[in-house]
PDB file of N, CA and C in Angstrom:
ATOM      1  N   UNK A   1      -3.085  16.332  52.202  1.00  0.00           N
ATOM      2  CA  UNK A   1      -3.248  14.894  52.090  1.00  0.00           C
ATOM      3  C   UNK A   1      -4.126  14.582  50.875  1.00  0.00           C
ATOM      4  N   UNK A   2      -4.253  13.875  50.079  1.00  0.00           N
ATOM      5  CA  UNK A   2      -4.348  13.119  49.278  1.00  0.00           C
ATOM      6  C   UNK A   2      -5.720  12.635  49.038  1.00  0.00           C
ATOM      7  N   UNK A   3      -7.069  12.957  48.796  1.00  0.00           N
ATOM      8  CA  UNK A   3      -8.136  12.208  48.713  1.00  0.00           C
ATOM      9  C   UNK A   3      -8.196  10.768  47.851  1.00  0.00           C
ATOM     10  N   UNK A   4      -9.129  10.286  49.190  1.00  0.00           N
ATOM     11  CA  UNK A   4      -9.309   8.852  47.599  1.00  0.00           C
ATOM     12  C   UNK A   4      -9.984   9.079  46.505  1.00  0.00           C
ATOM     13  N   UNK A   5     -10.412  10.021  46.151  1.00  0.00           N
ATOM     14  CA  UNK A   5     -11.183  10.503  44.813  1.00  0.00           C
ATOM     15  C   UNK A   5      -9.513  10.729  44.118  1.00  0.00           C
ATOM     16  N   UNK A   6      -8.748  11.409  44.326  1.00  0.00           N
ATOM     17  CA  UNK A   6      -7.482  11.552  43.637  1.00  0.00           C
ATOM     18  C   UNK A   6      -6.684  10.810  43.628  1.00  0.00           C
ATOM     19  N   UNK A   7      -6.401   9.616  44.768  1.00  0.00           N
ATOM     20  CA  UNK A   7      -5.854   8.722  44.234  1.00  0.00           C
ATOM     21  C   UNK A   7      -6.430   7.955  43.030  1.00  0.00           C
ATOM     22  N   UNK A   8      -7.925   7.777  42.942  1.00  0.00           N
ATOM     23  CA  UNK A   8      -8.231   6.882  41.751  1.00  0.00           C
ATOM     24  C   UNK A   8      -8.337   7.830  40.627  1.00  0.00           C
ATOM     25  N   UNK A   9      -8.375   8.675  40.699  1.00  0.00           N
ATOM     26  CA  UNK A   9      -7.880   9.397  38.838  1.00  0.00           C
ATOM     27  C   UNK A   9      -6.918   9.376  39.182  1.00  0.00           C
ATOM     28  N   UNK A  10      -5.701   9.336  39.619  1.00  0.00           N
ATOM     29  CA  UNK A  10      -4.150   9.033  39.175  1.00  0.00           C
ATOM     30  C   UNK A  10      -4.230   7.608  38.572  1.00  0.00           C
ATOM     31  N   UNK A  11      -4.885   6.828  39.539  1.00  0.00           N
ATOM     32  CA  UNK A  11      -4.407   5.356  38.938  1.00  0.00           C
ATOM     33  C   UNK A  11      -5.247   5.226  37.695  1.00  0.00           C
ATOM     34  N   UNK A  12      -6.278   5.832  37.390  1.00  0.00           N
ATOM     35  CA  UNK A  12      -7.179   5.721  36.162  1.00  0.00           C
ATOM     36  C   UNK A  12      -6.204   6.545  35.180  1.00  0.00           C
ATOM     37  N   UNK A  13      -5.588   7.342  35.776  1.00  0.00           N
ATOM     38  CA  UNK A  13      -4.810   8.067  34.135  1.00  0.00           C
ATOM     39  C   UNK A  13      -3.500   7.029  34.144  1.00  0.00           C
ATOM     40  N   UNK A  14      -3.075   6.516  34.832  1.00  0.00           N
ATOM     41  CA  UNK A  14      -2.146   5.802  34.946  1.00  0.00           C
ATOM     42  C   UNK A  14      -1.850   4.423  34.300  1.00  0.00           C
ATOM     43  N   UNK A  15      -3.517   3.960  34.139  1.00  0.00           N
ATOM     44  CA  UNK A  15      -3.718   2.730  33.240  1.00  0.00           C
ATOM     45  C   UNK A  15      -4.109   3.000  31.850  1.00  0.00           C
ATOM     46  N   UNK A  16      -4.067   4.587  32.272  1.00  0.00           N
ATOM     47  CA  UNK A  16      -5.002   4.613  30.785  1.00  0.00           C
ATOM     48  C   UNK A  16      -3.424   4.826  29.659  1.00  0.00           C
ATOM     49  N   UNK A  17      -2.721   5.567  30.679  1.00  0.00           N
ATOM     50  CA  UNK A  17      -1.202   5.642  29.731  1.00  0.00           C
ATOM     51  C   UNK A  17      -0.687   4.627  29.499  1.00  0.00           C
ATOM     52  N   UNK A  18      -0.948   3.373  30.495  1.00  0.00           N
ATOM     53  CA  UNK A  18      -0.334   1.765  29.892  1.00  0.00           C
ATOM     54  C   UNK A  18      -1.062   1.764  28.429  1.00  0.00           C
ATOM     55  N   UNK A  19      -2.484   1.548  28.661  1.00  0.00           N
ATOM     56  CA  UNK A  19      -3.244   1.782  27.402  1.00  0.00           C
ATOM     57  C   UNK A  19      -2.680   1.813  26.209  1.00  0.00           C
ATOM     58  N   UNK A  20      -2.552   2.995  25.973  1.00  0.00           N
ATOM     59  CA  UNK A  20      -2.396   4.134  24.813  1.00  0.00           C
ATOM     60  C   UNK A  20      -0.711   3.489  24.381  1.00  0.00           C
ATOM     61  N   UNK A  21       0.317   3.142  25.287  1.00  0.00           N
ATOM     62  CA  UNK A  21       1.886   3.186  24.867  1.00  0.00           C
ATOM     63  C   UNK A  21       1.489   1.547  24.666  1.00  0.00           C
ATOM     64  N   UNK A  22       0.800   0.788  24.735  1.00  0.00           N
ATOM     65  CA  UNK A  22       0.704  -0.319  24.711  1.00  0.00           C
ATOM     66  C   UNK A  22       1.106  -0.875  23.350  1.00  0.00           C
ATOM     67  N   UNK A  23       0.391  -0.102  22.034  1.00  0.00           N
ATOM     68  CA  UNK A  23       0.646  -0.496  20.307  1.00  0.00           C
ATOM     69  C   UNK A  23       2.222  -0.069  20.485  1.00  0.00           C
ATOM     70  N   UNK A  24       2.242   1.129  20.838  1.00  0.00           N
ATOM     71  CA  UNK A  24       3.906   1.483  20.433  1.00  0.00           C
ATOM     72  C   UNK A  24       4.998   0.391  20.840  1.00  0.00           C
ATOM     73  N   UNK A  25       4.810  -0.437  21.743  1.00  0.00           N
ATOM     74  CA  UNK A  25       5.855  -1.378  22.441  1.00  0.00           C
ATOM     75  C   UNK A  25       5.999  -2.620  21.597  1.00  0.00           C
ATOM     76  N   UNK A  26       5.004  -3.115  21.007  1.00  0.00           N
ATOM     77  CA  UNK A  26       4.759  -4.071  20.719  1.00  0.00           C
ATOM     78  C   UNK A  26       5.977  -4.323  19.218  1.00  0.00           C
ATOM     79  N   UNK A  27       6.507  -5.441  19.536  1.00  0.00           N
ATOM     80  CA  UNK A  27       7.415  -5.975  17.649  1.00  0.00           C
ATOM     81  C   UNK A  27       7.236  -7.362  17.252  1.00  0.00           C
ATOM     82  N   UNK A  28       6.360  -7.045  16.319  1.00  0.00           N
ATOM     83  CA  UNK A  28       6.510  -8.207  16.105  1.00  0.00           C
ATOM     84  C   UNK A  28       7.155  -8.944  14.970  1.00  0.00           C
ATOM     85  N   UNK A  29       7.355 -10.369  14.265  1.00  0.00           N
ATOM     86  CA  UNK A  29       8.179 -10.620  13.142  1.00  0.00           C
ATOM     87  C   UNK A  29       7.749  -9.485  11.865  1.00  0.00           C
ATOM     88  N   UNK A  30       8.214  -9.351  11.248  1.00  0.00           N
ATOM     89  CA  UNK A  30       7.631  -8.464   9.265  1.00  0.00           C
ATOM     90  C   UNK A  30       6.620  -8.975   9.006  1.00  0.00           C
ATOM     91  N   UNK A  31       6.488 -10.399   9.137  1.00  0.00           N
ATOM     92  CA  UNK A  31       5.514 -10.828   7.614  1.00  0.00           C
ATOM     93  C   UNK A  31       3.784 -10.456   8.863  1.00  0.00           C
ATOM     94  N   UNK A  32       3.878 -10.306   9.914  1.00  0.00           N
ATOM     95  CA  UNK A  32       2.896 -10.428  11.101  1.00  0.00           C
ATOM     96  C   UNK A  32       2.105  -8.619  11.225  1.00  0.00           C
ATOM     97  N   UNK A  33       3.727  -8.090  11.378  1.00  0.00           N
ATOM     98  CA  UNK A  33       3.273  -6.596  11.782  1.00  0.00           C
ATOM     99  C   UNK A  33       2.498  -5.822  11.222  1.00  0.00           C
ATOM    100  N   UNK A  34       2.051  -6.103   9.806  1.00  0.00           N
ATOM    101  CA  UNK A  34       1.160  -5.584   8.828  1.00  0.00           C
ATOM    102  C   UNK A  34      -0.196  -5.989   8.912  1.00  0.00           C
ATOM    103  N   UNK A  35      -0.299  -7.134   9.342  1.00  0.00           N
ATOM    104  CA  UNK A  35      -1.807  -7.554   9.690  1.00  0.00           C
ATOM    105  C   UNK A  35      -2.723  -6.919  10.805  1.00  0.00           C
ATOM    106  N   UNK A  36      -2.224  -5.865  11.661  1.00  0.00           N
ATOM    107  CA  UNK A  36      -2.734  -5.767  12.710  1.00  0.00           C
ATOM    108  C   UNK A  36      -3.190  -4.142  12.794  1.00  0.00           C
ATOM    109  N   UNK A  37      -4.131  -3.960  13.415  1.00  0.00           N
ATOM    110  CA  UNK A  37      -4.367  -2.232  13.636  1.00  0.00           C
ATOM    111  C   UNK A  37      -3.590  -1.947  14.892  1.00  0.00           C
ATOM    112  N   UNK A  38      -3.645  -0.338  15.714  1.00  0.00           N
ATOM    113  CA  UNK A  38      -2.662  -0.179  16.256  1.00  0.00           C
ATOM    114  C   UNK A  38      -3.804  -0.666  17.548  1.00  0.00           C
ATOM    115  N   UNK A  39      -5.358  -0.692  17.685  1.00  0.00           N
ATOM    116  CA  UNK A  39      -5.947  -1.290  18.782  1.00  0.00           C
ATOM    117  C   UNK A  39      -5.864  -2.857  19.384  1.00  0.00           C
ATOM    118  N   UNK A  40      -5.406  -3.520  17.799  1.00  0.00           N
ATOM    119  CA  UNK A  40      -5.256  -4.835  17.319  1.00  0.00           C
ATOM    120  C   UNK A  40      -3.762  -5.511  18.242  1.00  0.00           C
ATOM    121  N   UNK A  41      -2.487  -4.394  18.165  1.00  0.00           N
ATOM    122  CA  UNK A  41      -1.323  -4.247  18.497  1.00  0.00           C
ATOM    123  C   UNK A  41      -1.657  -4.142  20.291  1.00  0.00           C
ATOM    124  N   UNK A  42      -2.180  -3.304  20.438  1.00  0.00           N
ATOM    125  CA  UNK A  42      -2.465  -2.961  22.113  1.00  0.00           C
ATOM    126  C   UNK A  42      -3.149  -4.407  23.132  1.00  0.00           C
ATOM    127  N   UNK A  43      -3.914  -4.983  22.216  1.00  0.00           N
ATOM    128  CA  UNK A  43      -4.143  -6.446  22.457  1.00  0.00           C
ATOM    129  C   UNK A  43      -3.025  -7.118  22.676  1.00  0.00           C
ATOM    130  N   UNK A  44      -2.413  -7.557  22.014  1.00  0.00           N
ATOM    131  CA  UNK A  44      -1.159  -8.189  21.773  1.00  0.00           C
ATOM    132  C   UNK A  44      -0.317  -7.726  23.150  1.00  0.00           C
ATOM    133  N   UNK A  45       0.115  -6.814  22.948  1.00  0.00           N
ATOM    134  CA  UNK A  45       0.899  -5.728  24.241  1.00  0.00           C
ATOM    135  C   UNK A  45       0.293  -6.529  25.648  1.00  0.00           C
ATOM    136  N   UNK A  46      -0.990  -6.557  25.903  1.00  0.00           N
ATOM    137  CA  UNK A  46      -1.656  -7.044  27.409  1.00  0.00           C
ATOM    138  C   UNK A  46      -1.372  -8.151  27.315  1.00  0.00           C
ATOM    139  N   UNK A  47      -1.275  -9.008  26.400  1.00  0.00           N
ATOM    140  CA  UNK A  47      -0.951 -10.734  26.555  1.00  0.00           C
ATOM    141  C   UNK A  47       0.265 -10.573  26.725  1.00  0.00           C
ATOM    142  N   UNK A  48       1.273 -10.343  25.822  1.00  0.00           N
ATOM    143  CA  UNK A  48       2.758 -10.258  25.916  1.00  0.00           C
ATOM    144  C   UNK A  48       3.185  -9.941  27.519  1.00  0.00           C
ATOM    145  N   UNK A  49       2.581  -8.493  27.900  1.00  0.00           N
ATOM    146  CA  UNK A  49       2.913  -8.353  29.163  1.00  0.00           C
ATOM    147  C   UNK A  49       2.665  -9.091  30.230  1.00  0.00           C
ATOM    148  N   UNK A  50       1.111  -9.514  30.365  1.00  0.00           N
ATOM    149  CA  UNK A  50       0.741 -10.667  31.197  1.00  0.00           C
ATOM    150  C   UNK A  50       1.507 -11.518  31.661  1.00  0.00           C
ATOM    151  N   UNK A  51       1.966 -12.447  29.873  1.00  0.00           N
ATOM    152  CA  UNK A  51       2.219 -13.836  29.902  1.00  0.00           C
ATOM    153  C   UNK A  51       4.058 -13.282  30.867  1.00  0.00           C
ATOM    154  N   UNK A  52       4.612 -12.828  30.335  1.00  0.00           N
ATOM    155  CA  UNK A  52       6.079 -11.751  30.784  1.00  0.00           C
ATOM    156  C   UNK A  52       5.973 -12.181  32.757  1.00  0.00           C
ATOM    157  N   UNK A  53       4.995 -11.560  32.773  1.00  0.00           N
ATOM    158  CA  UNK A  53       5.119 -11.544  33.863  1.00  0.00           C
ATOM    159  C   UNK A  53       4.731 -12.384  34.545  1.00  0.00           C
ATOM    160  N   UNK A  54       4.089 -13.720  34.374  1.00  0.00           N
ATOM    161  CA  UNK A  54       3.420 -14.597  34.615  1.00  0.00           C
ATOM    162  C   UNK A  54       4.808 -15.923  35.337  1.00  0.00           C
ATOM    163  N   UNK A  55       5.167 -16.611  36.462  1.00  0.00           N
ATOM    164  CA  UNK A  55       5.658 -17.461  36.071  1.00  0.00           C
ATOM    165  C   UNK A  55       5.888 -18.476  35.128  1.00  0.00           C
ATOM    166  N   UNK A  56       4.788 -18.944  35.061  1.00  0.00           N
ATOM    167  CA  UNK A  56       4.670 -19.754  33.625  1.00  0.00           C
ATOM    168  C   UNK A  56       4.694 -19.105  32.428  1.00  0.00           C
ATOM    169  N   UNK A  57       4.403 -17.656  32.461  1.00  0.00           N
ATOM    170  CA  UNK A  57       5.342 -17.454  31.073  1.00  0.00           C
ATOM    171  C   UNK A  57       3.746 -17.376  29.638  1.00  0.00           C
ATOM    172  N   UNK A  58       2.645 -17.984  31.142  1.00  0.00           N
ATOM    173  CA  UNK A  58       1.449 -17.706  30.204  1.00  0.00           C
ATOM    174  C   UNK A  58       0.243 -16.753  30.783  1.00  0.00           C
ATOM    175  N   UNK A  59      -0.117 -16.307  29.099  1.00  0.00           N
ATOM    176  CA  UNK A  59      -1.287 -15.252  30.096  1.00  0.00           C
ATOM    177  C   UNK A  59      -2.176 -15.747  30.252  1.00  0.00           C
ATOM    178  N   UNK A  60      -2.721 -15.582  31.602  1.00  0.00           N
ATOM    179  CA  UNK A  60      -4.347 -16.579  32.210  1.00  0.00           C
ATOM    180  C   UNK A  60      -5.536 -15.224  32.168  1.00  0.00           C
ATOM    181  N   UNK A  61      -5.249 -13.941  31.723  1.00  0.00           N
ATOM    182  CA  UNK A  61      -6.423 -13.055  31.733  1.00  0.00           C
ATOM    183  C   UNK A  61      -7.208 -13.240  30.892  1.00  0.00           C
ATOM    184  N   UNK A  62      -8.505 -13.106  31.173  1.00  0.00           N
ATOM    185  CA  UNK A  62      -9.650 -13.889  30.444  1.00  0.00           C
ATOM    186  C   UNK A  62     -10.242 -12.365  28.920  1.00  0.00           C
ATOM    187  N   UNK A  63     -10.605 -12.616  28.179  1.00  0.00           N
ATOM    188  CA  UNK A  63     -10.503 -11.840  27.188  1.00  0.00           C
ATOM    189  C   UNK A  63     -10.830 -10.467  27.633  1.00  0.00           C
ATOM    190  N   UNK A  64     -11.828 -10.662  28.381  1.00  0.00           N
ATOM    191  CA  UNK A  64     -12.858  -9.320  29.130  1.00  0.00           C
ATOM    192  C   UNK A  64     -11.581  -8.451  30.307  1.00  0.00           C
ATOM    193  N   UNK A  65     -10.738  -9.256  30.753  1.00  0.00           N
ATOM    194  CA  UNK A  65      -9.287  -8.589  31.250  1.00  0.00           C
ATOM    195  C   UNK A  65      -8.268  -7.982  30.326  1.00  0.00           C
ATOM    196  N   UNK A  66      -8.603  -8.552  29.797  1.00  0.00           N
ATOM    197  CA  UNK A  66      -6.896  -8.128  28.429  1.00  0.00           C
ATOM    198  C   UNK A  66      -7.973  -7.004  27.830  1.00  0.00           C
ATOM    199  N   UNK A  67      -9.219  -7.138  27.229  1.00  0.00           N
ATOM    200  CA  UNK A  67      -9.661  -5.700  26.502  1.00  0.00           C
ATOM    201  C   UNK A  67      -9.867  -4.503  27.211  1.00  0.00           C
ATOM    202  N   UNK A  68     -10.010  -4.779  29.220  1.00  0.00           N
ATOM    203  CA  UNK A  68     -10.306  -3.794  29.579  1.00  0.00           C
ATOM    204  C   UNK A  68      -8.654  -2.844  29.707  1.00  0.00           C
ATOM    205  N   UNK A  69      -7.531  -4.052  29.574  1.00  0.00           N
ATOM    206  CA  UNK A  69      -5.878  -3.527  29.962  1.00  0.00           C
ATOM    207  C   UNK A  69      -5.702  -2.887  28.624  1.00  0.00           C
ATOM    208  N   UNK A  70      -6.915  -3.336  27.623  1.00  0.00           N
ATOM    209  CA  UNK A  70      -5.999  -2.476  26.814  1.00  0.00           C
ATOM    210  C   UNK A  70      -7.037  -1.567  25.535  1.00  0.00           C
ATOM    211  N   UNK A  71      -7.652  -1.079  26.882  1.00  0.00           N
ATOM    212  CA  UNK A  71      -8.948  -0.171  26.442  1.00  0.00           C
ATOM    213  C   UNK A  71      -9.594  -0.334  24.764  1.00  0.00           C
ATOM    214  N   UNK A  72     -10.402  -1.417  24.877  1.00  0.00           N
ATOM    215  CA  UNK A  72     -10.197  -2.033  23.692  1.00  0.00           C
ATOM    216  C   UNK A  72     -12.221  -2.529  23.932  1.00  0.00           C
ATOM    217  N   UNK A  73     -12.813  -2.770  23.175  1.00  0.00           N
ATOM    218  CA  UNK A  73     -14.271  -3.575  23.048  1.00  0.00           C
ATOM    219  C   UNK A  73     -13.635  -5.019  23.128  1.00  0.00           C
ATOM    220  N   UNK A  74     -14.860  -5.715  23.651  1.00  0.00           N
ATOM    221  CA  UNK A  74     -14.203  -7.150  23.576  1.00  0.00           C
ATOM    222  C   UNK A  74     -14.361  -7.850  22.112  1.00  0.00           C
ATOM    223  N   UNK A  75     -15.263  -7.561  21.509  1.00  0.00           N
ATOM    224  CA  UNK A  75     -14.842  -8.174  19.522  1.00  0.00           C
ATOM    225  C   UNK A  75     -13.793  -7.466  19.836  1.00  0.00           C
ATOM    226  N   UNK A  76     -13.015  -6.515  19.367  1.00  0.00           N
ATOM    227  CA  UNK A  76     -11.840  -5.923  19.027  1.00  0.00           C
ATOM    228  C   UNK A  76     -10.282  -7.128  19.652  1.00  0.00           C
ATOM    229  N   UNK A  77     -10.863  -7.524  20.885  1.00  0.00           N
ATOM    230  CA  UNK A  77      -9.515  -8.103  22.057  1.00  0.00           C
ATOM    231  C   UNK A  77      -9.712  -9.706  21.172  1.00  0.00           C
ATOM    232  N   UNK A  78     -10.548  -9.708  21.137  1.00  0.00           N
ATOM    233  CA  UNK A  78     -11.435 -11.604  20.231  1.00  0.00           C
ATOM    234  C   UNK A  78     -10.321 -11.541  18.741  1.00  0.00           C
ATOM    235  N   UNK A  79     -10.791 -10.730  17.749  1.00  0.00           N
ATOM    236  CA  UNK A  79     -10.350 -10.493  16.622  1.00  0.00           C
ATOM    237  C   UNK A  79      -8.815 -10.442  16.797  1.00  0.00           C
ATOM    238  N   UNK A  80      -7.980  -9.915  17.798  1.00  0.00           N
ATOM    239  CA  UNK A  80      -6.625  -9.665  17.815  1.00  0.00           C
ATOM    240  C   UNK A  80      -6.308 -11.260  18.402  1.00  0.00           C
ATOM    241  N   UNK A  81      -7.104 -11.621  19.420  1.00  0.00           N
ATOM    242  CA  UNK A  81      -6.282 -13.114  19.444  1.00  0.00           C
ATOM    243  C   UNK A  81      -6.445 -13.930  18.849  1.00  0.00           C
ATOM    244  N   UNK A  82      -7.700 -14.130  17.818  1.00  0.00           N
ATOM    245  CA  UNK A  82      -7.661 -15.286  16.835  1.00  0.00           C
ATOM    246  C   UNK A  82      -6.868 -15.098  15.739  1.00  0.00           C
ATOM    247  N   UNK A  83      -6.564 -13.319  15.176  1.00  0.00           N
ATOM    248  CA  UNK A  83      -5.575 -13.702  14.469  1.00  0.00           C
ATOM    249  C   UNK A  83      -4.190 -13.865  14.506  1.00  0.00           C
ATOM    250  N   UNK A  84      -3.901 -13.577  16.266  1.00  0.00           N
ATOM    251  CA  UNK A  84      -2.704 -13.954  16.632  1.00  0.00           C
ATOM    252  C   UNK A  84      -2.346 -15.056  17.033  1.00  0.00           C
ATOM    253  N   UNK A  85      -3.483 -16.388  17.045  1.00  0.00           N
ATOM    254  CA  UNK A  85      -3.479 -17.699  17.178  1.00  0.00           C
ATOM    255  C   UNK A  85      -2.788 -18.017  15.732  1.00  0.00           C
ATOM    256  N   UNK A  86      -4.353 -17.693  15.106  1.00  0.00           N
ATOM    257  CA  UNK A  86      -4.091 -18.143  13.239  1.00  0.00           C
ATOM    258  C   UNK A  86      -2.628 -17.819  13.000  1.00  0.00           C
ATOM    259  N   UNK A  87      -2.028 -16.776  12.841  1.00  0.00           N
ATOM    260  CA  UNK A  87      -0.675 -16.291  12.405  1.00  0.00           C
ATOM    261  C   UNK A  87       0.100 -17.705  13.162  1.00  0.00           C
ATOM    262  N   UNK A  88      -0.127 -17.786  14.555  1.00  0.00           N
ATOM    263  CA  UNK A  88       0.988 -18.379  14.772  1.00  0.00           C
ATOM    264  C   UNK A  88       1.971 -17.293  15.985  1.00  0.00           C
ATOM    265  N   UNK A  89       1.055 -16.461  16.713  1.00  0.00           N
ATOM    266  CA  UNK A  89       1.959 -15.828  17.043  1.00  0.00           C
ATOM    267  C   UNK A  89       1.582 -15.634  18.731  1.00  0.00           C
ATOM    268  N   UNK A  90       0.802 -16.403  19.052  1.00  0.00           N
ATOM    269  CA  UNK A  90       0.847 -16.992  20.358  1.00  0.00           C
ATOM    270  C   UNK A  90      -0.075 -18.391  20.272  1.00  0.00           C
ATOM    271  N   UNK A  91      -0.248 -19.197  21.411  1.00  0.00           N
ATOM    272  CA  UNK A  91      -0.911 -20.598  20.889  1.00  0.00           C
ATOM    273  C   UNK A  91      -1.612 -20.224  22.333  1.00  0.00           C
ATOM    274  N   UNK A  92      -3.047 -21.266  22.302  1.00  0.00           N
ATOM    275  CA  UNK A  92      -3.265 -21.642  23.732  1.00  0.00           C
ATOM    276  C   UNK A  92      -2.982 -22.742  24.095  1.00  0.00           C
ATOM    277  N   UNK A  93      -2.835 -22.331  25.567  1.00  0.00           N
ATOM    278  CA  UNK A  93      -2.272 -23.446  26.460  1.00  0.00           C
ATOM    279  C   UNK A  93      -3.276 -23.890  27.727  1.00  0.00           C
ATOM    280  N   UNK A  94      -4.065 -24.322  27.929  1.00  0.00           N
ATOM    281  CA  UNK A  94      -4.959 -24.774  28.399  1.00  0.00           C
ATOM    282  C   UNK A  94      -6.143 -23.530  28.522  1.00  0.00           C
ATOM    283  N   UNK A  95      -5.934 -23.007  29.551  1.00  0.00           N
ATOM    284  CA  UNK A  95      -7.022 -21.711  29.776  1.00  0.00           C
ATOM    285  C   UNK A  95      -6.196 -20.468  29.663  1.00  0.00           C
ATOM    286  N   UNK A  96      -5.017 -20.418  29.165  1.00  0.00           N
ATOM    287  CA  UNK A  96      -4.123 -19.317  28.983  1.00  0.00           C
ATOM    288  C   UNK A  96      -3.779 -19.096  27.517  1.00  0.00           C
ATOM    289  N   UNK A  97      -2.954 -17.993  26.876  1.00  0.00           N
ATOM    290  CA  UNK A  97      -2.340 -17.855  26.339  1.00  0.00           C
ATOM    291  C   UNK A  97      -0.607 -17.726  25.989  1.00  0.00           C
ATOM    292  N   UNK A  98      -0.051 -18.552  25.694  1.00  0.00           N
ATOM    293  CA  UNK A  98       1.509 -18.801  25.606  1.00  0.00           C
ATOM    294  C   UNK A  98       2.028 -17.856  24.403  1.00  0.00           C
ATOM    295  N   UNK A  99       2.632 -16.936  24.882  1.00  0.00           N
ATOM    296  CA  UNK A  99       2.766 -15.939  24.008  1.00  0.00           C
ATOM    297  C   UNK A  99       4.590 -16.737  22.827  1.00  0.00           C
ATOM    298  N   UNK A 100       4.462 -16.499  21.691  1.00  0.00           N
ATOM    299  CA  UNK A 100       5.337 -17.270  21.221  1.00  0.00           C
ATOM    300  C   UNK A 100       6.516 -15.971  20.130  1.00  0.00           C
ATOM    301  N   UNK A 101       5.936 -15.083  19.909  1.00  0.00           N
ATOM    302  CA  UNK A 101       6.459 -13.961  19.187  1.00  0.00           C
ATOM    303  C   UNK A 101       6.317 -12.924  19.083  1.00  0.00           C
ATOM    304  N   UNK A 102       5.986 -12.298  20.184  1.00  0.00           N
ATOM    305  CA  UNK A 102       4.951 -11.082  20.346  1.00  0.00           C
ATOM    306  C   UNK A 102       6.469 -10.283  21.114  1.00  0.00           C
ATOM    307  N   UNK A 103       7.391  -9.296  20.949  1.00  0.00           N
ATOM    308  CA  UNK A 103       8.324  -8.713  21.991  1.00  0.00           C
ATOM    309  C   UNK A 103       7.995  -7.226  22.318  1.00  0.00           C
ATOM    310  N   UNK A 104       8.990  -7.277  22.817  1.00  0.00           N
ATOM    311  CA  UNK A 104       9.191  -5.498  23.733  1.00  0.00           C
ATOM    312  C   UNK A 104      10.225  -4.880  22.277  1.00  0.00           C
ATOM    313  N   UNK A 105       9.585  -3.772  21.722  1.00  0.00           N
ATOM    314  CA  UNK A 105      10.033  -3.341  20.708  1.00  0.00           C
ATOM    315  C   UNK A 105      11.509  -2.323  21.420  1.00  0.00           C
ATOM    316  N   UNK A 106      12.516  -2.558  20.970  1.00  0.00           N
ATOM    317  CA  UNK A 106      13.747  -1.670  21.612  1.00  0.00           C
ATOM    318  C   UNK A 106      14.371  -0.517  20.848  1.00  0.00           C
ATOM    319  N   UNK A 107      14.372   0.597  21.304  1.00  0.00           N
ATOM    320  CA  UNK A 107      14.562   1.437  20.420  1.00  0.00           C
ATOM    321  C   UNK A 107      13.807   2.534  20.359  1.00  0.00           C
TER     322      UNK A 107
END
């Protein structure tokens, strides 16, 4: 049987692999994809997914959520959404983020 000490390192390696595949997923338009580091990208990835899954379609995780989804410092999660505001490549929407160009890279 299964300890709860081992269930939570499964689920800890388990988030940590969302983590890490998080930059790789991410596509965004050309003129955008160059602006970003690949920790910068992994940001992006936790909103995209969020908002995805969100009925409304927006992400409501508060910055200190999205940097911990995407093992990230919180300047680092700050810096990726203001310049993914500035760009134009998600907007806010009241206390959320409305993701506007951020996809699931295919391929």
């Amino acid at each position: 049987m299964e300890s709860a000490q081992d269930s939570g390192d499964h689920w800890n390696e388990l988030k940590s692999n969302y983590a890490q595949n998080l930059a790789a997923g991410v596509d965004l338009p050309q003129w955008a994809a160059k602006s970003f580091s690949l920790v910068e990208l992994a940001v992006l990835g936790a909103i995209r997914d969020a908002a995805y899954k969100a009925p409304s379609g927006t992400c409501s995780l508060t910055v200190s959520e999205i940097a911990q989804l995407a093992e990230v410092d919180q300047r680092t999660a700050i810096r990726a959404i203001s310049m993914a505001i500035a760009g134009g490549l998600i907007e806010r929407d009241g206390g959320g983020l409305f993701n506007r160009h951020i996809h699931y890279k295919v391929g």
